[in-house]
Each structure stands twice: as C-alpha cells, then as structure tokens.
PDB file of N, CA and C in Angstrom:
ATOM      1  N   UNK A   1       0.843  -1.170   0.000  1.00  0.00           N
ATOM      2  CA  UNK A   1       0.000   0.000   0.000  1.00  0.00           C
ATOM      3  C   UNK A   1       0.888   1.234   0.000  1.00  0.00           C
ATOM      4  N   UNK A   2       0.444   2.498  -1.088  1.00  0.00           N
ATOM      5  CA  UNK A   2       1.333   3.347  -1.362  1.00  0.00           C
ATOM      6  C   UNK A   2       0.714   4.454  -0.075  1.00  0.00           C
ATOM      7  N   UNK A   3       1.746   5.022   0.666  1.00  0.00           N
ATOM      8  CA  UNK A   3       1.336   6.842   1.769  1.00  0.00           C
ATOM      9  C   UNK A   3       2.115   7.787   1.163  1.00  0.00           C
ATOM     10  N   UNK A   4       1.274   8.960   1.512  1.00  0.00           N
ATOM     11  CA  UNK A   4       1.854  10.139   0.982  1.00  0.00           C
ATOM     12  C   UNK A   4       3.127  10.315   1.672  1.00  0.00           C
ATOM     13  N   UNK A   5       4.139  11.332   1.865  1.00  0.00           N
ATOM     14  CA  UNK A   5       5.154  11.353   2.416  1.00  0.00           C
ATOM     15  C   UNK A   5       4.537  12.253   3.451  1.00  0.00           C
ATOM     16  N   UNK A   6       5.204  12.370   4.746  1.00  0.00           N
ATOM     17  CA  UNK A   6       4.715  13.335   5.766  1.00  0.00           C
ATOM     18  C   UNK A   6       4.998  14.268   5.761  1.00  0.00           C
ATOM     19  N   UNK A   7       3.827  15.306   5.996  1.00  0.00           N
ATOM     20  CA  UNK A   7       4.415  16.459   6.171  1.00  0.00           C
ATOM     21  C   UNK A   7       5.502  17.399   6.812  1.00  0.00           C
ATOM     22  N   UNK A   8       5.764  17.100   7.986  1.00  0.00           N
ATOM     23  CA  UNK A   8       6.497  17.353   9.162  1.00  0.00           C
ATOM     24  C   UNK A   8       7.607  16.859   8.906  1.00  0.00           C
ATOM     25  N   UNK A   9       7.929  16.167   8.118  1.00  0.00           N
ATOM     26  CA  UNK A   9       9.947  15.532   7.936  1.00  0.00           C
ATOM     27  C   UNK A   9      10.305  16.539   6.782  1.00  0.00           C
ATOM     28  N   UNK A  10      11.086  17.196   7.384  1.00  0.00           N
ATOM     29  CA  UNK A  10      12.177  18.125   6.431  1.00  0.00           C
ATOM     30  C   UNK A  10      12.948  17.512   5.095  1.00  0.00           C
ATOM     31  N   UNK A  11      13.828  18.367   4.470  1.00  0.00           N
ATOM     32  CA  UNK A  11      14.572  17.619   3.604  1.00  0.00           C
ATOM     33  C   UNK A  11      15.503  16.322   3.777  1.00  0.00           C
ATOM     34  N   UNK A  12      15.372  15.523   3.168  1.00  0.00           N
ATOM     35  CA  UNK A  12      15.636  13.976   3.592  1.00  0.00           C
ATOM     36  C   UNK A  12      17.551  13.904   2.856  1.00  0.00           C
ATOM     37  N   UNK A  13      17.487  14.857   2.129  1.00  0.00           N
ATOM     38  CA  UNK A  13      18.710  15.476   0.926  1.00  0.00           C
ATOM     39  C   UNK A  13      20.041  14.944   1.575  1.00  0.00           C
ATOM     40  N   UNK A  14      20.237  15.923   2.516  1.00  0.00           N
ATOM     41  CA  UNK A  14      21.816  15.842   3.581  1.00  0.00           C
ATOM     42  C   UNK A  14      21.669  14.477   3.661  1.00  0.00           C
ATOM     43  N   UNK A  15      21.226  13.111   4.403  1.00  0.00           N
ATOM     44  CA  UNK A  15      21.218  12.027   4.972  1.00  0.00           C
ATOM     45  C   UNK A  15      21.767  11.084   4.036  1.00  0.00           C
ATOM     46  N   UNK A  16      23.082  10.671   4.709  1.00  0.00           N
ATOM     47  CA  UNK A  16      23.621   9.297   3.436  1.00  0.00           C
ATOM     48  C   UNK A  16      22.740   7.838   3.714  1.00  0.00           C
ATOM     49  N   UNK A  17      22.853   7.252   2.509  1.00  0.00           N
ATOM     50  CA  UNK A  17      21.819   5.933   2.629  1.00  0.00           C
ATOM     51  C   UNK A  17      22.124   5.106   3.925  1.00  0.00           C
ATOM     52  N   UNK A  18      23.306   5.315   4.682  1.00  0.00           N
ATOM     53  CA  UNK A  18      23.403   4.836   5.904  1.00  0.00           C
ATOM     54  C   UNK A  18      22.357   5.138   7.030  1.00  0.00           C
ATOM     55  N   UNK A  19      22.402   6.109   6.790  1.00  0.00           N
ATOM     56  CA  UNK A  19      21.615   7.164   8.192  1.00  0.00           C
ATOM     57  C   UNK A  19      20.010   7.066   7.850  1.00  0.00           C
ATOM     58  N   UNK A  20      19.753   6.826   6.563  1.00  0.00           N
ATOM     59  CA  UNK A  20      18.579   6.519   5.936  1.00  0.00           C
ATOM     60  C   UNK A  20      17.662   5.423   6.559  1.00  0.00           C
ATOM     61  N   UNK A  21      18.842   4.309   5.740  1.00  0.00           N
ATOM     62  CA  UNK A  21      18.696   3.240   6.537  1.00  0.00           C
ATOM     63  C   UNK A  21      18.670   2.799   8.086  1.00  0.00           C
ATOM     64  N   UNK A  22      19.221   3.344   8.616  1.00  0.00           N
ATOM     65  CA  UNK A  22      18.982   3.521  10.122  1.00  0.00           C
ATOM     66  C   UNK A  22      17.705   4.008  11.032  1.00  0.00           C
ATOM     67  N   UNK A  23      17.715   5.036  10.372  1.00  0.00           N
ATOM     68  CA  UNK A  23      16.096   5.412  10.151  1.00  0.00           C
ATOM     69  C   UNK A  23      14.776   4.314   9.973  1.00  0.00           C
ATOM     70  N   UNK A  24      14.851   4.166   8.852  1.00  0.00           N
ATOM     71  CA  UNK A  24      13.842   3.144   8.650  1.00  0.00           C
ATOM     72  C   UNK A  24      14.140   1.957   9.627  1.00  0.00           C
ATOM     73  N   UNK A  25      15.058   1.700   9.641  1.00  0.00           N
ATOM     74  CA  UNK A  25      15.176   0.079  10.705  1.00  0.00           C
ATOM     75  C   UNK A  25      14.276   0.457  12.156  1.00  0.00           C
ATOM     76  N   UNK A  26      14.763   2.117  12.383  1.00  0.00           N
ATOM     77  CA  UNK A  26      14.155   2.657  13.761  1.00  0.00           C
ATOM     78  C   UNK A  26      12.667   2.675  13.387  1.00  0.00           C
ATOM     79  N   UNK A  27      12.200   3.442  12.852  1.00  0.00           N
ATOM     80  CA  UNK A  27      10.496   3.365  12.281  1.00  0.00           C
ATOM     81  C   UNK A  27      10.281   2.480  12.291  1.00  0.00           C
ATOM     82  N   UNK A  28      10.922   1.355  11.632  1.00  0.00           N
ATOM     83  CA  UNK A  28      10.411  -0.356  11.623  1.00  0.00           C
ATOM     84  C   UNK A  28       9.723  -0.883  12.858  1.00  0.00           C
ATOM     85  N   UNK A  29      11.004  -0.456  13.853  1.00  0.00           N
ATOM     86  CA  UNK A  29      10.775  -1.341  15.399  1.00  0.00           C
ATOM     87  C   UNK A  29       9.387  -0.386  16.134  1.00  0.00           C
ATOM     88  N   UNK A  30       9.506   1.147  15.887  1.00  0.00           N
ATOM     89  CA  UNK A  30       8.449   1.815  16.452  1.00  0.00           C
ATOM     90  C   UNK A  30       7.060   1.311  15.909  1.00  0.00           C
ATOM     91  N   UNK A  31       6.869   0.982  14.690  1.00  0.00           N
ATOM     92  CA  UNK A  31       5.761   0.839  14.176  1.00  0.00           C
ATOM     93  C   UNK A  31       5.345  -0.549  14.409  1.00  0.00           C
ATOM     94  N   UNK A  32       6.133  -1.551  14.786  1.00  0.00           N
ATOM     95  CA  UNK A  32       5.813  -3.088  15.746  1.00  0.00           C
ATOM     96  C   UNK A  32       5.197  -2.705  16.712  1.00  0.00           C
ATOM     97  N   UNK A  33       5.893  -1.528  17.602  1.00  0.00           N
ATOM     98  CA  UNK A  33       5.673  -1.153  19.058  1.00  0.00           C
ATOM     99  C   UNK A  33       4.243  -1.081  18.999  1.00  0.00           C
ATOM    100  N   UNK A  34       3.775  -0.133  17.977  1.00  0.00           N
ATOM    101  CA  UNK A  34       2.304   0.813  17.426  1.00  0.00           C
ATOM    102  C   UNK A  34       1.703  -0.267  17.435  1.00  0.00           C
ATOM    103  N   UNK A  35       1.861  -1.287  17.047  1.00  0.00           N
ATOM    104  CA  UNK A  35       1.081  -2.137  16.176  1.00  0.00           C
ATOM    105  C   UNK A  35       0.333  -3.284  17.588  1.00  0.00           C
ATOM    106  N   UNK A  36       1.450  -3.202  18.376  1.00  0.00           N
ATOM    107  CA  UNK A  36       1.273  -4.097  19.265  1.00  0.00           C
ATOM    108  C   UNK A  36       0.258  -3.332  20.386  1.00  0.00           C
ATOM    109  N   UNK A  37       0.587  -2.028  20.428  1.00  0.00           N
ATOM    110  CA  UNK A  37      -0.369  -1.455  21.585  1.00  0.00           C
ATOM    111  C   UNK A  37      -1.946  -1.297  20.921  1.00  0.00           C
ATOM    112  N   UNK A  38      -1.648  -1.299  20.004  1.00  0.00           N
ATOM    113  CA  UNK A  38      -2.936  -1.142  19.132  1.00  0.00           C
ATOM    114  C   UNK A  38      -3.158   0.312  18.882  1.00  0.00           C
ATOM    115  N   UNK A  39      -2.560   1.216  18.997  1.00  0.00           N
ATOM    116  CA  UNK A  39      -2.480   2.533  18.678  1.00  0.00           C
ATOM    117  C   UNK A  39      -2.350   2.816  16.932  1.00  0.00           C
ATOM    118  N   UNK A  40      -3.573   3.159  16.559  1.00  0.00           N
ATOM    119  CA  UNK A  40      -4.229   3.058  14.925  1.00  0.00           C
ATOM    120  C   UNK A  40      -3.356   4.698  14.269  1.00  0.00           C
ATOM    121  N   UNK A  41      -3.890   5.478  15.248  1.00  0.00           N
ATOM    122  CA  UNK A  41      -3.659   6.402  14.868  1.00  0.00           C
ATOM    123  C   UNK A  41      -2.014   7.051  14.835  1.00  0.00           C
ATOM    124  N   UNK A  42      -1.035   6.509  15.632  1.00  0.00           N
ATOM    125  CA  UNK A  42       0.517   6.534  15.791  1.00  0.00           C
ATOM    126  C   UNK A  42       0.889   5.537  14.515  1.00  0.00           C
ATOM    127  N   UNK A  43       0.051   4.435  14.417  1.00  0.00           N
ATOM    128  CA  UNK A  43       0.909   3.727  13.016  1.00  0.00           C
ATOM    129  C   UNK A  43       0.654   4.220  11.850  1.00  0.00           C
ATOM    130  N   UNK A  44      -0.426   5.424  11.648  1.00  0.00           N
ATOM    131  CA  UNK A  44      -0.586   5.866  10.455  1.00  0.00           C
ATOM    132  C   UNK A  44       0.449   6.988  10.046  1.00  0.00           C
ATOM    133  N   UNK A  45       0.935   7.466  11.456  1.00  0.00           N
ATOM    134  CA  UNK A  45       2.239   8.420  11.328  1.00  0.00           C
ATOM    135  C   UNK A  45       3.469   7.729  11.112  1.00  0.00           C
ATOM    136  N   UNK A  46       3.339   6.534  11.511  1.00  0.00           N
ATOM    137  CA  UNK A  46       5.083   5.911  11.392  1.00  0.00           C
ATOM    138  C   UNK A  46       5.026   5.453  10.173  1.00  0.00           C
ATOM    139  N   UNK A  47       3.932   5.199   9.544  1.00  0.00           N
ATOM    140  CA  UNK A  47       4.206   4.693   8.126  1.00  0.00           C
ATOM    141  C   UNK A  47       4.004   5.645   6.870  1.00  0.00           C
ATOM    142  N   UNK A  48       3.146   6.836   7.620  1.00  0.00           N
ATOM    143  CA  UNK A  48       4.210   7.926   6.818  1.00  0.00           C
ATOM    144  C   UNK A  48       5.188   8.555   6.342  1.00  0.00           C
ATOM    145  N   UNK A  49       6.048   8.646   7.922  1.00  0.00           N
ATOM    146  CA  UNK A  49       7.192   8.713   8.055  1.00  0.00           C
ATOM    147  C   UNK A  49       7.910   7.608   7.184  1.00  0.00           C
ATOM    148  N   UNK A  50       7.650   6.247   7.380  1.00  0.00           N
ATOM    149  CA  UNK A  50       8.564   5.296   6.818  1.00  0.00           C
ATOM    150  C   UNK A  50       8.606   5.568   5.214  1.00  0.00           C
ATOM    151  N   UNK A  51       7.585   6.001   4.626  1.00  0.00           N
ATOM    152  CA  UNK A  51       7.162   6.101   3.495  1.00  0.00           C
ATOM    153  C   UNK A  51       8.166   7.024   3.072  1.00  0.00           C
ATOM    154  N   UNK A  52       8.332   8.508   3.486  1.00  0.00           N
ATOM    155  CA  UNK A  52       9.010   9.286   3.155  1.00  0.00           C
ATOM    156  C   UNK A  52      10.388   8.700   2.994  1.00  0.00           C
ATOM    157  N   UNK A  53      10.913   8.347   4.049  1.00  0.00           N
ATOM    158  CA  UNK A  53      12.384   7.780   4.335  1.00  0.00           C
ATOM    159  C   UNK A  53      12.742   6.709   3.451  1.00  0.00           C
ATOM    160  N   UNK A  54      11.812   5.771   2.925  1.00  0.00           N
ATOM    161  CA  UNK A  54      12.167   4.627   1.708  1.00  0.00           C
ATOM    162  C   UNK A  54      12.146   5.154   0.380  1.00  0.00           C
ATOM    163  N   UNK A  55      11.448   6.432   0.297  1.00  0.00           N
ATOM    164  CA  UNK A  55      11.147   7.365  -0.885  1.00  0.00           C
ATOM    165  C   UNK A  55      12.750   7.478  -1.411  1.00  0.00           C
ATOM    166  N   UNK A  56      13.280   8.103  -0.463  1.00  0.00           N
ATOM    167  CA  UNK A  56      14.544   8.785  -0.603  1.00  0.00           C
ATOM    168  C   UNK A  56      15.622   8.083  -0.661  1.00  0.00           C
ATOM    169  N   UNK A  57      15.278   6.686   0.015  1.00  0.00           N
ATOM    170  CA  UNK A  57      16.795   5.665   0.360  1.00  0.00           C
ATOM    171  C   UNK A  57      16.656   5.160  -1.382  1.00  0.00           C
ATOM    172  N   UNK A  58      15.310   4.446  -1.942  1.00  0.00           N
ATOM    173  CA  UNK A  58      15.128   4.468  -3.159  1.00  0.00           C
ATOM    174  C   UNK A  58      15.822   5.012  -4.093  1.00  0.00           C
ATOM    175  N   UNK A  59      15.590   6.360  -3.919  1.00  0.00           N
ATOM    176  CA  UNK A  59      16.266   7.518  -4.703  1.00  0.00           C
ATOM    177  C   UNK A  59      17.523   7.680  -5.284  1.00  0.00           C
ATOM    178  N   UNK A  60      18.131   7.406  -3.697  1.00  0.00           N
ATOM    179  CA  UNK A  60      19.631   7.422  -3.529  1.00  0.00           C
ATOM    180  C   UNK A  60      20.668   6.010  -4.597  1.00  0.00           C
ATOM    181  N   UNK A  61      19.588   4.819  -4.027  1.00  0.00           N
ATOM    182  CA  UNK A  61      20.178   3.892  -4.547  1.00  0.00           C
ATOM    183  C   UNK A  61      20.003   3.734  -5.762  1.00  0.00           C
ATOM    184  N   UNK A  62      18.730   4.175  -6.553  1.00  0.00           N
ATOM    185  CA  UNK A  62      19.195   4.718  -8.126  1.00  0.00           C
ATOM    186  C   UNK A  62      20.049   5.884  -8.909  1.00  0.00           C
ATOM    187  N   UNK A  63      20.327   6.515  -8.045  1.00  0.00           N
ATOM    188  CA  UNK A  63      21.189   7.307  -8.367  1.00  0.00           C
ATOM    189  C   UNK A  63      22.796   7.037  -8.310  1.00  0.00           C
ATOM    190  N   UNK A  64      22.830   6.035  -7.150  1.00  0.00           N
ATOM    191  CA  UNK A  64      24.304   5.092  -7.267  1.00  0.00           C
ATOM    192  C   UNK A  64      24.069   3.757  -7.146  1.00  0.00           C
ATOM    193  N   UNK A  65      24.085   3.300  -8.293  1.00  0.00           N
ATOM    194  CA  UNK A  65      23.619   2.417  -8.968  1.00  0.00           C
ATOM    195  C   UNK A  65      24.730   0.903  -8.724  1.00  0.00           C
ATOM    196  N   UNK A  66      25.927   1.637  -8.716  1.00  0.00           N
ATOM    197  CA  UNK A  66      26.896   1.011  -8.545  1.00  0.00           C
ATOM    198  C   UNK A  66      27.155   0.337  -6.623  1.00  0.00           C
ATOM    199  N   UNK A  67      27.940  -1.443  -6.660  1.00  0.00           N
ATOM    200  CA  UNK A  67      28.533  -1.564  -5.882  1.00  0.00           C
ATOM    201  C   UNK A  67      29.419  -1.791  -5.164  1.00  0.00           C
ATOM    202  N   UNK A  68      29.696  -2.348  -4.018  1.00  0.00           N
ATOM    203  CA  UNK A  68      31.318  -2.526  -3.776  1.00  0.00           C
ATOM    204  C   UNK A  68      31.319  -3.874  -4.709  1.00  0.00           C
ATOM    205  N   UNK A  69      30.791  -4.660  -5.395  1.00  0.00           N
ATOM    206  CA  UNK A  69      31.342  -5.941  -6.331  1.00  0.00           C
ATOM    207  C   UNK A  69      31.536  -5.278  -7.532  1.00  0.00           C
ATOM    208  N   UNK A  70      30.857  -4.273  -8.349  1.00  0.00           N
ATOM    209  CA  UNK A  70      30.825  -4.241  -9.522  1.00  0.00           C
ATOM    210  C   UNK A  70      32.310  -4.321  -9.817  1.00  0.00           C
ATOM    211  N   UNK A  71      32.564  -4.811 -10.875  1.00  0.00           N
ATOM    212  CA  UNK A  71      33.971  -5.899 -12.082  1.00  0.00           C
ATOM    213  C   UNK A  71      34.218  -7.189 -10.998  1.00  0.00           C
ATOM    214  N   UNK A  72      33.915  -7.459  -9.917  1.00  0.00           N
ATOM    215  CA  UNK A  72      34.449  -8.477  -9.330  1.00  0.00           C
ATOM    216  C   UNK A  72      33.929  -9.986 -10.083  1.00  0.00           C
ATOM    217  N   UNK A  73      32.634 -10.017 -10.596  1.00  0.00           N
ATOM    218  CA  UNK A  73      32.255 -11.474 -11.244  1.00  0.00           C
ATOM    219  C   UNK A  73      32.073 -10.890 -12.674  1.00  0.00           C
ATOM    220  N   UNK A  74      33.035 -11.367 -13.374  1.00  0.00           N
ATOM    221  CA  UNK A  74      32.700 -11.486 -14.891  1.00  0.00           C
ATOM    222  C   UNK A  74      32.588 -12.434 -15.476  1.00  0.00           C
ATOM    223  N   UNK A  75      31.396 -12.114 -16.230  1.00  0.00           N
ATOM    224  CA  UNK A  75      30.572 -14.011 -16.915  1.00  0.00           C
ATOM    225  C   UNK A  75      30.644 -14.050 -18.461  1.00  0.00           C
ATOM    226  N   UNK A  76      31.164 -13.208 -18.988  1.00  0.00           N
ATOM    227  CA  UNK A  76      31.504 -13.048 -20.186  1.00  0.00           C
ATOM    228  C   UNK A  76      32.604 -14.316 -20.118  1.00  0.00           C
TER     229      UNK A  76
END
C-alpha cells in the first residue's frame, strides 16, 4: 500500500543511505511497538514517516547504482 510522504519531515537530501537506513530500521521497530499497543492512529504516522524515508533511500540507490562488487564477477 502506497502513503503520501509526511508532512512534518524536512529535507531527507543531507542524509547518506546509511543514516537513511537507520532510520527506517528505527520506524520499523516503532511501528511493531504501534502495532502491538494497538495505537491506529501513531501507526498511520510511522508509516508515513517510513514512506518518506524509503522514498529517498530508493532515490539514492538509483542514483548510485553502482557496488562494492561491480567488475568483481565477470561471466563473459
């Protein structure tokens, strides 16, 4: 299911896909937390939030496309 991005999270720009990722792993565990108390209305914010933050890690990782293997297996 697609969420809008949230309003309230600033530019996501500065953050390397590390810190990104860190992020989301954190939203991940909060939104278990949500899920478990049964709090409807806090998981609709964390998965906003998450939404935004995968938007951008996305982003990033098409934009460097490349990884630490690329030339290491050649099948030619």
């Amino acid at each position: 299911m697609d969420y809008p991005e949230h309003p309230l999270i600033s530019s996501l720009d500065d953050l390397s896909e590390q810190q990104l990722l860190d992020k989301i792993t954190e939203l991940n565990k909060k939104l278990s937390i949500a899920y478990n108390t049964g709090n409807g209305h806090l998981c609709n914010q964390v998965r906003l939030a998450l939404a935004s933050y995968n938007t951008k890690y996305q982003e990033k990782l098409r934009k460097n496309p490349g990884s630490e293997y690329d030339g290491v297996i050649d099948i030619s």
